[in-house]
Protein backbone atom coordinates (compact mmCIF):
# COMPACT_ATOMS: atom_id res chain seq x y z
CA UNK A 1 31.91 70.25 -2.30
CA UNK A 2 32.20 66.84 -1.61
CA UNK A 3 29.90 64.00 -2.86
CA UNK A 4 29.13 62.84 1.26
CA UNK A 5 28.44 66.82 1.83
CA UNK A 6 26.29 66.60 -0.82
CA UNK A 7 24.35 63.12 0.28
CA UNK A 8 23.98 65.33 3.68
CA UNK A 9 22.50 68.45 2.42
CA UNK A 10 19.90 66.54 0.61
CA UNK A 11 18.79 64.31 3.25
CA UNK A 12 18.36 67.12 5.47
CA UNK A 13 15.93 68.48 3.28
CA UNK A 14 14.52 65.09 2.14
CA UNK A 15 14.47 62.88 4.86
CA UNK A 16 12.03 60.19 3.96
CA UNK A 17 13.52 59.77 0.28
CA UNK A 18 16.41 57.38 -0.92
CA UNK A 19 19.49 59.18 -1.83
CA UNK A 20 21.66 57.47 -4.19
CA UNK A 21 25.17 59.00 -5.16
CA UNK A 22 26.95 57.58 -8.10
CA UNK A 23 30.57 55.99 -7.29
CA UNK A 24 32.10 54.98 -10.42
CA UNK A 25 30.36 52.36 -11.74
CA UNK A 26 28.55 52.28 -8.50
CA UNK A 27 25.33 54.24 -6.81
CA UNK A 28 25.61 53.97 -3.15
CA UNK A 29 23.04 54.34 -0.31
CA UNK A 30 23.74 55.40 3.31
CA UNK A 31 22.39 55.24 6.96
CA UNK A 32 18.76 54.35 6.97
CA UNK A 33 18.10 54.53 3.10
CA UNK A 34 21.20 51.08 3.02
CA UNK A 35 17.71 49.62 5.10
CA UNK A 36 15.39 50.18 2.73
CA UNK A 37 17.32 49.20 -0.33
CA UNK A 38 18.86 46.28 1.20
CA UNK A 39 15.54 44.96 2.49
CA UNK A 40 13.97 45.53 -0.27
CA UNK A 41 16.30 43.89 -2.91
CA UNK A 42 18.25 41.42 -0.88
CA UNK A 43 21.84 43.59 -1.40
CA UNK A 44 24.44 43.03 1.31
CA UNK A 45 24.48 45.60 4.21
CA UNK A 46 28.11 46.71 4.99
CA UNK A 47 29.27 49.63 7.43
CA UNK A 48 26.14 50.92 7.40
CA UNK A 49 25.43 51.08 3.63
CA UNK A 50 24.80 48.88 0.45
CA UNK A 51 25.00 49.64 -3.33
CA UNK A 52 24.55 47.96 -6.71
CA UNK A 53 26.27 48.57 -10.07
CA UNK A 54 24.73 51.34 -12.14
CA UNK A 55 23.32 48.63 -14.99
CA UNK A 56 20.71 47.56 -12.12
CA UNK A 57 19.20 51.28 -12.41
CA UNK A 58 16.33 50.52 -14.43
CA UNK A 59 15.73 47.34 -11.59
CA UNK A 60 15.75 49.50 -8.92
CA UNK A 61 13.75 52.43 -9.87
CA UNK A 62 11.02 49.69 -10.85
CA UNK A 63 11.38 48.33 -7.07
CA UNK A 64 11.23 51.76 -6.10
CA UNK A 65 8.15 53.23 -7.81
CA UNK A 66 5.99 49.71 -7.21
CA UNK A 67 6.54 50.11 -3.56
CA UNK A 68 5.90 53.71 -3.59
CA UNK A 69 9.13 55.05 -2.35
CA UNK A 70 10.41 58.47 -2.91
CA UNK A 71 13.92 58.59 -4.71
CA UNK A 72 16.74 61.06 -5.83
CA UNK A 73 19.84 59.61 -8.36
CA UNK A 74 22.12 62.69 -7.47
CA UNK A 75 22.72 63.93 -11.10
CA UNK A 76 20.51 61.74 -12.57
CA UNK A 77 16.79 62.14 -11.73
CA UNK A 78 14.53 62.88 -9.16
CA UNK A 79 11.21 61.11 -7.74
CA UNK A 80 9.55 62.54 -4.87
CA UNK A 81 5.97 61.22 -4.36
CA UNK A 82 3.10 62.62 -2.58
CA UNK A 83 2.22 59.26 -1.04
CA UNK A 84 5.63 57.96 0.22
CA UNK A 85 6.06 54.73 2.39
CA UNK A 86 9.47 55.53 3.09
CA UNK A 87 9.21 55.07 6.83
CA UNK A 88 7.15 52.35 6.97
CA UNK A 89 9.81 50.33 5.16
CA UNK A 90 12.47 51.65 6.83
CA UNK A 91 11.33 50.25 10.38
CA UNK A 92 9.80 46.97 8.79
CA UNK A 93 13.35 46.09 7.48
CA UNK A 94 15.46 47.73 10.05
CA UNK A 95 13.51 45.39 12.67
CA UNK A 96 14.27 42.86 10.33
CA UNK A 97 17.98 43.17 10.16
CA UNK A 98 18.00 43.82 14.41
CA UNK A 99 15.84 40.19 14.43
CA UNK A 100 18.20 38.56 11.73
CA UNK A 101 21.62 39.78 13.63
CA UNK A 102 20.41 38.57 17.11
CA UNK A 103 19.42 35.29 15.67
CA UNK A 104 23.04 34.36 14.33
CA UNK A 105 24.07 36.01 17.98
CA UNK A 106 21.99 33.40 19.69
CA UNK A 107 22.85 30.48 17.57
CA UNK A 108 26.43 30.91 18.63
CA UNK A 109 25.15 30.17 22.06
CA UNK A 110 23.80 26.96 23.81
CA UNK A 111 20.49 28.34 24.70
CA UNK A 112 19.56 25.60 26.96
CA UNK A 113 22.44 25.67 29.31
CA UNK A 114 21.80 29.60 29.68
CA UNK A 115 18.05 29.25 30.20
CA UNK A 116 18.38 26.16 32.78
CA UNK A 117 20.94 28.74 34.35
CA UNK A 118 18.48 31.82 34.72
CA UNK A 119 15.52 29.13 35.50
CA UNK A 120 17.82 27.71 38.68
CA UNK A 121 18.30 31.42 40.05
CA UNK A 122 14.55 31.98 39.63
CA UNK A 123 12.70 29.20 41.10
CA UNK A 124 15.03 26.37 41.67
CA UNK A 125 12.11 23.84 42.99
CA UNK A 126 9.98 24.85 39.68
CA UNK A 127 12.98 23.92 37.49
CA UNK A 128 13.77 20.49 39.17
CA UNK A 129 9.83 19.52 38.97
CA UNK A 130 10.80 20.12 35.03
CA UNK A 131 13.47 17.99 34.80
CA UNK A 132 11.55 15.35 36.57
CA UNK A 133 8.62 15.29 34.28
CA UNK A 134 10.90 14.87 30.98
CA UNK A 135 12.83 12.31 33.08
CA UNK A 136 11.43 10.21 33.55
């Protein structure tokens, strides 16, 4: 069986837990846990996933158990908590990365020009009473 089969099986069953799979000298999160992990400890979000090199283990099991977030190491070790604040993470940093994309989509516009646009099909009059008052 393979090791994304595996990942699959086990998130089925444990939905609000991270699921790490070892790749060489790499563990690698997918989907929603790359959210967690990645907002949590700054790592790079690629193709929908993120990983870290196995010597940042003990790092990221601390991260882990201080925030109170249920864990599996396929082949390594298992942490399910009781208490788990899985999905509260997962939407505060998945709203985080939507918020942090569309800002670096809006800076690559000019804003002003677009607003002044949708202002002048709204309420031309209201926009050119605007203009006159920072005029002047």
């Amino acid at each position: 069986m393979r090791l994304v089969d595996i990942r699959n099986e086990l998130k089925e069953e444990y939905k609000d837990v991270v699921i790490f799979m070892k790749y060489g000298n790499f563990y690698r999160v997918f989907d929603n846990d790359c959210y967690v992990i990645g907002g949590l400890l700054g790592y790079r979000i690629y193709n929908n996933k993120t990983g870290f090199p196995i010597s940042e283990y003990d790092k990221v099991k601390e991260v882990l158990d201080r925030n109170n977030i249920s864990y599996i190491f396929y082949n390594i070790c298992e942490c399910i908590k009781e208490l788990n604040n899985y999905d509260l993470v997962l939407n505060y940093y998945k709203n985080y990365f939507y918020k942090k994309e569309l800002m670096n989509i809006l800076f690559d516009y000019d804003i002003i020009n677009e607003l002044e646009k949708i202002l002048n099909l709204i309420n031309r009059d209201k926009l050119n009473k605007l203009r006159e008052k920072y005029e002047r």
